[in-house]
C-alpha atoms as a PDB file:
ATOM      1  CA  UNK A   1     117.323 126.393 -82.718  1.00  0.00           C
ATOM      2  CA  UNK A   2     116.309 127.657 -86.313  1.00  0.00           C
ATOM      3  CA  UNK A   3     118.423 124.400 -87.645  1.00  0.00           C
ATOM      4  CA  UNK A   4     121.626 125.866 -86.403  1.00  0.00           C
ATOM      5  CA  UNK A   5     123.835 123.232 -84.538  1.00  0.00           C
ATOM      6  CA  UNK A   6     125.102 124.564 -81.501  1.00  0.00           C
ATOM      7  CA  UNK A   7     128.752 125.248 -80.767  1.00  0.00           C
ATOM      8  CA  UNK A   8     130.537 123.235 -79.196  1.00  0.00           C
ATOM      9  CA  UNK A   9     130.492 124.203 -75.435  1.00  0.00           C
ATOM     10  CA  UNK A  10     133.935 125.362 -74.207  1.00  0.00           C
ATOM     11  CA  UNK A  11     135.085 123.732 -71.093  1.00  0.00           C
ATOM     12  CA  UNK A  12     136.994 125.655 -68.115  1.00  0.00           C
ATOM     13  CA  UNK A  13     140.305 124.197 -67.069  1.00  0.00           C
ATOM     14  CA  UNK A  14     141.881 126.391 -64.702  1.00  0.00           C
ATOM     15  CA  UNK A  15     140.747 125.985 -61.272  1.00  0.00           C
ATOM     16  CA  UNK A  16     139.430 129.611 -60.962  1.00  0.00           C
ATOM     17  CA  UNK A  17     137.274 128.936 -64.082  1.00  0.00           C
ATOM     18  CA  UNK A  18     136.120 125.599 -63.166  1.00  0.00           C
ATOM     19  CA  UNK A  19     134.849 127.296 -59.571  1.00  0.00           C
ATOM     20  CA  UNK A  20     132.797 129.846 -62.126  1.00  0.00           C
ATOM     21  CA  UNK A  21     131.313 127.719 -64.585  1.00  0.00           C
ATOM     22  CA  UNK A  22     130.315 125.338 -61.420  1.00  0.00           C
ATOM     23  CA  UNK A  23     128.921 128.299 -59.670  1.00  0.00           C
ATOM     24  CA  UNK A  24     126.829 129.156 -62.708  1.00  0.00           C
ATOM     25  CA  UNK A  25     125.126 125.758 -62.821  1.00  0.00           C
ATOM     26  CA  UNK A  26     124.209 125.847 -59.135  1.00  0.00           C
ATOM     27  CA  UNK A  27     122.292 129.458 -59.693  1.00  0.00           C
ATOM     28  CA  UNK A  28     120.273 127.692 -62.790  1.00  0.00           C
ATOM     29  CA  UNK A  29     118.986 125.009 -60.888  1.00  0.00           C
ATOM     30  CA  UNK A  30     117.848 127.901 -58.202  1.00  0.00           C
ATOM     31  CA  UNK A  31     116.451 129.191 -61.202  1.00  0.00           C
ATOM     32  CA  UNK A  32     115.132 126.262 -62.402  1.00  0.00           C
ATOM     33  CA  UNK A  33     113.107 125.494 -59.085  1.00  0.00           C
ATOM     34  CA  UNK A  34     112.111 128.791 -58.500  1.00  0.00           C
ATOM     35  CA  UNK A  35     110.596 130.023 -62.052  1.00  0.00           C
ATOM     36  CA  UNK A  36     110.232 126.581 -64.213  1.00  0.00           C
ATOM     37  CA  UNK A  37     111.906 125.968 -67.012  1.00  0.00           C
ATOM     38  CA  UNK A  38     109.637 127.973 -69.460  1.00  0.00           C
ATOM     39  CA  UNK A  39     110.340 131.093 -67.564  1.00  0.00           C
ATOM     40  CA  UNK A  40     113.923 130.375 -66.791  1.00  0.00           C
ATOM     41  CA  UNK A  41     116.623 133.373 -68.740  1.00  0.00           C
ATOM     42  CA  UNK A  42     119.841 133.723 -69.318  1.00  0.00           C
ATOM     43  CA  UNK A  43     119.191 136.697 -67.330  1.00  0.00           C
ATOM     44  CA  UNK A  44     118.009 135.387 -64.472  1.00  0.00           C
ATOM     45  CA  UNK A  45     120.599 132.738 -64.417  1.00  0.00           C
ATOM     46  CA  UNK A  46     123.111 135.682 -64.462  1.00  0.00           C
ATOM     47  CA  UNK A  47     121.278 138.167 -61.626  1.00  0.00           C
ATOM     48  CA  UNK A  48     121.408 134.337 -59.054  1.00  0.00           C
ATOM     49  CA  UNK A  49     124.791 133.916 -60.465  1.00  0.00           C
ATOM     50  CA  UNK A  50     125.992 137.343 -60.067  1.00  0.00           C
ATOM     51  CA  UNK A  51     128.476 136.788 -62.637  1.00  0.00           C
ATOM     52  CA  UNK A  52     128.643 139.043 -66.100  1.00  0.00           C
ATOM     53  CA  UNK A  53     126.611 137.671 -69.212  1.00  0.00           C
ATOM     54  CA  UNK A  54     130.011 137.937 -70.849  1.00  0.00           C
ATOM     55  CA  UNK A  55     131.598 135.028 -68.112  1.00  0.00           C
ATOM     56  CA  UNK A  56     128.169 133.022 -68.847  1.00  0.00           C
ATOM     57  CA  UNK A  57     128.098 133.753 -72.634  1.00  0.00           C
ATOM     58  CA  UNK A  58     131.777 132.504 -72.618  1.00  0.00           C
ATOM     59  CA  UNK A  59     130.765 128.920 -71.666  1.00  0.00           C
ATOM     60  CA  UNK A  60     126.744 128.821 -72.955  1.00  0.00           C
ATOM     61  CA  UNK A  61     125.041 129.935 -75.765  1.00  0.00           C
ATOM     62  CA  UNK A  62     121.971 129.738 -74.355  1.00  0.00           C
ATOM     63  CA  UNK A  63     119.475 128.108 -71.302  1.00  0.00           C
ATOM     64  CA  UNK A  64     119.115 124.745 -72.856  1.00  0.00           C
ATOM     65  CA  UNK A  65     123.448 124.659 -73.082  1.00  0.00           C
ATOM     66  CA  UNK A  66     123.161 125.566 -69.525  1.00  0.00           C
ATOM     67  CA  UNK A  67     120.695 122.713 -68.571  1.00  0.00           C
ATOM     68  CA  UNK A  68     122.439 120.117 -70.613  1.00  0.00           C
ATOM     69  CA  UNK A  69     125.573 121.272 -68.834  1.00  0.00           C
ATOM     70  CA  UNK A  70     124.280 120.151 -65.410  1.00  0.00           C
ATOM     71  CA  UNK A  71     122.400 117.412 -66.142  1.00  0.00           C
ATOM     72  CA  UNK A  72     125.360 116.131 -67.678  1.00  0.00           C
ATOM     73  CA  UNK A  73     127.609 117.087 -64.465  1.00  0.00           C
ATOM     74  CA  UNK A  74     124.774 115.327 -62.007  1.00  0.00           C
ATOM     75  CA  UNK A  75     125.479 112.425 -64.178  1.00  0.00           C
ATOM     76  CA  UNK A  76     128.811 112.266 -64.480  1.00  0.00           C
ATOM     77  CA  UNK A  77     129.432 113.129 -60.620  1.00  0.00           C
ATOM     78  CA  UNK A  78     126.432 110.231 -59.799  1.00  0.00           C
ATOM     79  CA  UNK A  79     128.679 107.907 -61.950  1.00  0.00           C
ATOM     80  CA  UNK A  80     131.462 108.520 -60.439  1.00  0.00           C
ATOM     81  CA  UNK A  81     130.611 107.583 -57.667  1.00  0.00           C
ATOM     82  CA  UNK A  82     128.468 104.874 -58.587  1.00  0.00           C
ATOM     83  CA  UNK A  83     131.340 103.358 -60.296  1.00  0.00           C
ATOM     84  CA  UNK A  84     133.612 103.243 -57.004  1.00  0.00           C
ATOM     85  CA  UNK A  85     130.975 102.182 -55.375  1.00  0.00           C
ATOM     86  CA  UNK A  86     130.131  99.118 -57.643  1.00  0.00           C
ATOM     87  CA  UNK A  87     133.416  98.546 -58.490  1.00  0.00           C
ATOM     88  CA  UNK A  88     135.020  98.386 -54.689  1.00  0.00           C
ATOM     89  CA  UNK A  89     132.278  95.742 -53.608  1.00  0.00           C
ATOM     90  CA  UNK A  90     133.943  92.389 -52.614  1.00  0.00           C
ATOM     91  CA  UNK A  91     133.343  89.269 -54.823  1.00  0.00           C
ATOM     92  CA  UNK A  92     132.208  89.010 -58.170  1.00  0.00           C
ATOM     93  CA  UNK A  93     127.956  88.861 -57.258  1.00  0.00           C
ATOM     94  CA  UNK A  94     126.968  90.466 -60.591  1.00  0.00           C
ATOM     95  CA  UNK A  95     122.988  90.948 -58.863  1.00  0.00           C
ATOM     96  CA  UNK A  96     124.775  92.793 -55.631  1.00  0.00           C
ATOM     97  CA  UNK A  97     126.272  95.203 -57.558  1.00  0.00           C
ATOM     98  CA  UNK A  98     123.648  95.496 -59.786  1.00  0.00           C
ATOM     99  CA  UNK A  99     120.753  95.747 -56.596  1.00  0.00           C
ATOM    100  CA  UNK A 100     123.888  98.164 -54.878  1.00  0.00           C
ATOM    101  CA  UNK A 101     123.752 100.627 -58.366  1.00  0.00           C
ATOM    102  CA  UNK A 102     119.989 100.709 -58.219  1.00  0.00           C
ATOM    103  CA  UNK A 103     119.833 101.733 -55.227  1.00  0.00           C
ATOM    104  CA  UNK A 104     122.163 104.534 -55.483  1.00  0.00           C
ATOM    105  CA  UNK A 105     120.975 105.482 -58.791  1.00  0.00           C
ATOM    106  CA  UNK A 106     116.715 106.014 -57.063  1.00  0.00           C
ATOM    107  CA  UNK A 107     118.910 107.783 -53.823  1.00  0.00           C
ATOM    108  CA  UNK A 108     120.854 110.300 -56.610  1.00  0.00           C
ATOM    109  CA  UNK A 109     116.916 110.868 -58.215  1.00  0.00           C
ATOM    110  CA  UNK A 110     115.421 111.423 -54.717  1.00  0.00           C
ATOM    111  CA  UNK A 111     117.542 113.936 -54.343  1.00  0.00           C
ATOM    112  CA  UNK A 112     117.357 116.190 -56.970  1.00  0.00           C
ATOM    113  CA  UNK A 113     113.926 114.981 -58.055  1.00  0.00           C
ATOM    114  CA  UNK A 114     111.995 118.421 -57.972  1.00  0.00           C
ATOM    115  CA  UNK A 115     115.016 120.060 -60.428  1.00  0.00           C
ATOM    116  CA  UNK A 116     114.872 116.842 -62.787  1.00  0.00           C
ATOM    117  CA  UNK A 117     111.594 117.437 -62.910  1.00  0.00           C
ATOM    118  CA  UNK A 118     111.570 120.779 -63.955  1.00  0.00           C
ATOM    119  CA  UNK A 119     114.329 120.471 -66.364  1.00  0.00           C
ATOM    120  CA  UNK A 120     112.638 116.816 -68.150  1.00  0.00           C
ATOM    121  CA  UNK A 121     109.275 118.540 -68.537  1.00  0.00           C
ATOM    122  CA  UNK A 122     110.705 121.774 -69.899  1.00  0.00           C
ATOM    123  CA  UNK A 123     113.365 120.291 -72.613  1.00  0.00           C
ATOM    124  CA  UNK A 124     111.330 118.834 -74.741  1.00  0.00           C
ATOM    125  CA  UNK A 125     113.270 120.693 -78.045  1.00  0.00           C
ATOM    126  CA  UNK A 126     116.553 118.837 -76.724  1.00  0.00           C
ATOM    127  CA  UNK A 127     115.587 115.642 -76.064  1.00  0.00           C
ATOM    128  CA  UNK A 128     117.508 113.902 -78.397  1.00  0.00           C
ATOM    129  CA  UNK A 129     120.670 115.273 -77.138  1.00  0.00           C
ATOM    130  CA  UNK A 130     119.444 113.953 -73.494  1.00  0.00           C
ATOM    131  CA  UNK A 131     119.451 110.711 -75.192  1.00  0.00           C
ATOM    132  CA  UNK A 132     122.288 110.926 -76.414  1.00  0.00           C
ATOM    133  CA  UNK A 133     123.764 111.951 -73.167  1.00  0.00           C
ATOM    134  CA  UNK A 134     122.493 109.176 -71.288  1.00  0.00           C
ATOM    135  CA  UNK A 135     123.461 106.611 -73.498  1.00  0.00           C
ATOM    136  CA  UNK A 136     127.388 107.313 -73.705  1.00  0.00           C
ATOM    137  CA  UNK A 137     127.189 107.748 -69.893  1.00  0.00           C
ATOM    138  CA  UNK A 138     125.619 104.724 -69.381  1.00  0.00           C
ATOM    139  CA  UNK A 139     128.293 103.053 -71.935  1.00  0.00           C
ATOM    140  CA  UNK A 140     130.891 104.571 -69.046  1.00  0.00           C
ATOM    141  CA  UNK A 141     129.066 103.567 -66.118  1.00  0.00           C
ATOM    142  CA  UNK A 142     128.952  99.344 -67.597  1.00  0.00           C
ATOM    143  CA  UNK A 143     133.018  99.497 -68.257  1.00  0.00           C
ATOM    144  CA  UNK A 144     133.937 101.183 -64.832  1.00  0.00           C
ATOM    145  CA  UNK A 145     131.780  99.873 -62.743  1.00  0.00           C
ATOM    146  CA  UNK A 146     131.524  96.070 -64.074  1.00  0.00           C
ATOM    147  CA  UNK A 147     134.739  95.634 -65.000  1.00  0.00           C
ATOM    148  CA  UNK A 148     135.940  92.349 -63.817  1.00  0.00           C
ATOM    149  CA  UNK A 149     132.747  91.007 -65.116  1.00  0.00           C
ATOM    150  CA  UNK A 150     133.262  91.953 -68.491  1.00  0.00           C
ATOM    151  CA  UNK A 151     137.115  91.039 -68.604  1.00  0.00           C
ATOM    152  CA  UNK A 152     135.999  87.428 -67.259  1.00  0.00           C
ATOM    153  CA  UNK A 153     133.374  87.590 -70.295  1.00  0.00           C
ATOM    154  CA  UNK A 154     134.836  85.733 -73.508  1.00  0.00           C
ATOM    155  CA  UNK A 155     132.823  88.209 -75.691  1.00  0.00           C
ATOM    156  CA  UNK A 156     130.745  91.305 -75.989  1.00  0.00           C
ATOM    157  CA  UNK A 157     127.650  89.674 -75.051  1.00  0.00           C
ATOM    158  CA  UNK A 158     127.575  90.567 -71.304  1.00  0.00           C
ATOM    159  CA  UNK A 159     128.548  94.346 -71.952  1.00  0.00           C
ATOM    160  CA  UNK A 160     125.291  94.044 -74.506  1.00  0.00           C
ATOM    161  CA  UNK A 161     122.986  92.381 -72.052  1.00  0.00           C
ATOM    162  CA  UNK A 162     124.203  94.596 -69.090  1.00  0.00           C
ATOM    163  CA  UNK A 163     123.123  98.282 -71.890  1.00  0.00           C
ATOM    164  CA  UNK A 164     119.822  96.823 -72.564  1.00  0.00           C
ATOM    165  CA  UNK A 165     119.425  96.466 -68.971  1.00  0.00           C
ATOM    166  CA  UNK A 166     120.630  99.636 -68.416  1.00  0.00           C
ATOM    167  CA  UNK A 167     118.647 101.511 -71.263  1.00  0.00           C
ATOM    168  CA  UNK A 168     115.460 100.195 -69.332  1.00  0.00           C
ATOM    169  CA  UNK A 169     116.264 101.148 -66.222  1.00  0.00           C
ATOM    170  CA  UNK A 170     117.308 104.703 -67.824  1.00  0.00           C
ATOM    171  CA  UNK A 171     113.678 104.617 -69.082  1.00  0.00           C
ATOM    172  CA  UNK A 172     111.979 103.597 -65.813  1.00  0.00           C
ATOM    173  CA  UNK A 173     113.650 106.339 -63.865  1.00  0.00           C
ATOM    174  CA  UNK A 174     112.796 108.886 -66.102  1.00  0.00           C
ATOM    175  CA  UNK A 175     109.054 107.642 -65.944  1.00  0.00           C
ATOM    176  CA  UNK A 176     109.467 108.332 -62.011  1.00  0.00           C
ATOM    177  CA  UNK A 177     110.951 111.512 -61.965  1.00  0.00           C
ATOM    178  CA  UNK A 178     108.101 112.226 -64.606  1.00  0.00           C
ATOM    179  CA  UNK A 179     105.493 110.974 -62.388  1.00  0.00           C
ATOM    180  CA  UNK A 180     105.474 113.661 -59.354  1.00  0.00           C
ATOM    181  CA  UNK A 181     102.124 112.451 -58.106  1.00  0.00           C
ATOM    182  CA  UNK A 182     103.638 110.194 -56.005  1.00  0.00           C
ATOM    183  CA  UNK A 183     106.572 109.948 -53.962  1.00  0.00           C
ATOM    184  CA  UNK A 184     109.133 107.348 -54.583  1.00  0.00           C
ATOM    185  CA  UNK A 185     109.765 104.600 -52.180  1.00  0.00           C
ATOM    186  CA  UNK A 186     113.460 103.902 -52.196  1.00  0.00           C
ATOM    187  CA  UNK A 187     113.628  99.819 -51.019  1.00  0.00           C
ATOM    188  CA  UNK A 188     110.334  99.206 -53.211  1.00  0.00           C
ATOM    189  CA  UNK A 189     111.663 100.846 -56.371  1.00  0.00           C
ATOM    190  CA  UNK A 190     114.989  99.198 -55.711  1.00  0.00           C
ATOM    191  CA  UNK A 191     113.437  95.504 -55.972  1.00  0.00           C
ATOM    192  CA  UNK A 192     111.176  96.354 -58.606  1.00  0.00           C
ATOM    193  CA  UNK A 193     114.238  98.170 -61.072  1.00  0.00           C
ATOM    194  CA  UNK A 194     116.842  95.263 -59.553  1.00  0.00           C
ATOM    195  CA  UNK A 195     114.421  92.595 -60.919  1.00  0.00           C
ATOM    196  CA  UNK A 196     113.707  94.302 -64.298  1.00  0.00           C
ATOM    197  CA  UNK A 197     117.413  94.600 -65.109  1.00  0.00           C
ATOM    198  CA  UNK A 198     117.870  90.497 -63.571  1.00  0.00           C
ATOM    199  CA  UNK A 199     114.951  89.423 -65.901  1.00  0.00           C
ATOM    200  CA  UNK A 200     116.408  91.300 -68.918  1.00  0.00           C
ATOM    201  CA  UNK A 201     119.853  89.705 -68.100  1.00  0.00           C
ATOM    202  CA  UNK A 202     118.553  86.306 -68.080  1.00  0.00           C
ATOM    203  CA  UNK A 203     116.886  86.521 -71.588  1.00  0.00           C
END
């Protein structure tokens, strides 16, 4: 850190690269799990990788570029297909496909909870770029996935209302992957987020 900005990260296009730097990601959340974030290396990530420091070095400059790589690919993969998801159900129900989203979102979190864990109690130095992350994301998820609610809209206010909602269920999600005291019960959490973001949408 040392208040030097990091470079920018390159990003693989070819296929073979893409199957690397993918590959790379999957051994640091191994590492992750296994060792904690604290103890976590670029060595380590490269022994579980078994690719050379030069491949990793060619993509990260260091652990926390590596982390912020896949948290940003679980998000952008979770919005993909949240977005299709959303976006395919029939009618226009804005609460369905908000109650669908939720859902999805707490199954996505389930999942990977013991990683996202790990990674949100150990990043503490690059929080702000987290923040960062999440908010663009969740800028992408509101146009793709909501869509035909926002083109019937006759201004911006919907898009606003539907962020707001979105930064607090951003912020209740991270208090539950935080939380690892006690597990998370999927239909409970899904009326309890669902009617957060419906009461914020009907201020």
């Amino acid at each position: 850190m040392h208040g030097k900005q990091p470079r920018k990260r390159r990003r693989p296009q070819q296929a073979r690269a893409i199957k690397k730097y993918n590959e790379i990601l999957d051994a640091s959340a191994r590492v992750l799990e296994n060792l904690g974030f604290q103890q976590a290396t670029m060595s380590e990530i490269h022994l579980e990788s078994g690719h050379p420091y030069a491949t990793i070095y060619q993509y990260f400059s260091n652990k926390e570029d590596v982390y912020l790589a896949w948290l940003e690919r679980f998000m952008d993969e979770a919005i993909f297909e949240l977005a299709h998801r959303v976006a395919k159900t029939p009618g226009t129900d804005l609460t369905q496909r908000i109650e669908l989203g939720v859902h999805y979102s707490l199954q996505q979190i389930i999942t990977h909870r013991h990683t996202l864990e790990k990674l949100l109690n150990g990043m503490s130095l690059v929080t702000s770029r987290m923040v960062e992350h999440l908010e663009d994301k969740s800028r992408r998820l509101i146009q793709q996935a909501f869509a035909r609610q926002l083109q019937a809209s006759p201004d911006d206010a919907l898009f606003e209302q539907l962020l707001t909602a979105t930064r607090a269920g951003n912020g209740y999600w991270l208090m539950l992957m935080l939380n690892t005291r006690h597990d998370i019960h999927l239909e409970r959490e899904t009326r309890n987020v669902t009617s957060l973001i419906r009461a914020l949408l009907a201020n």
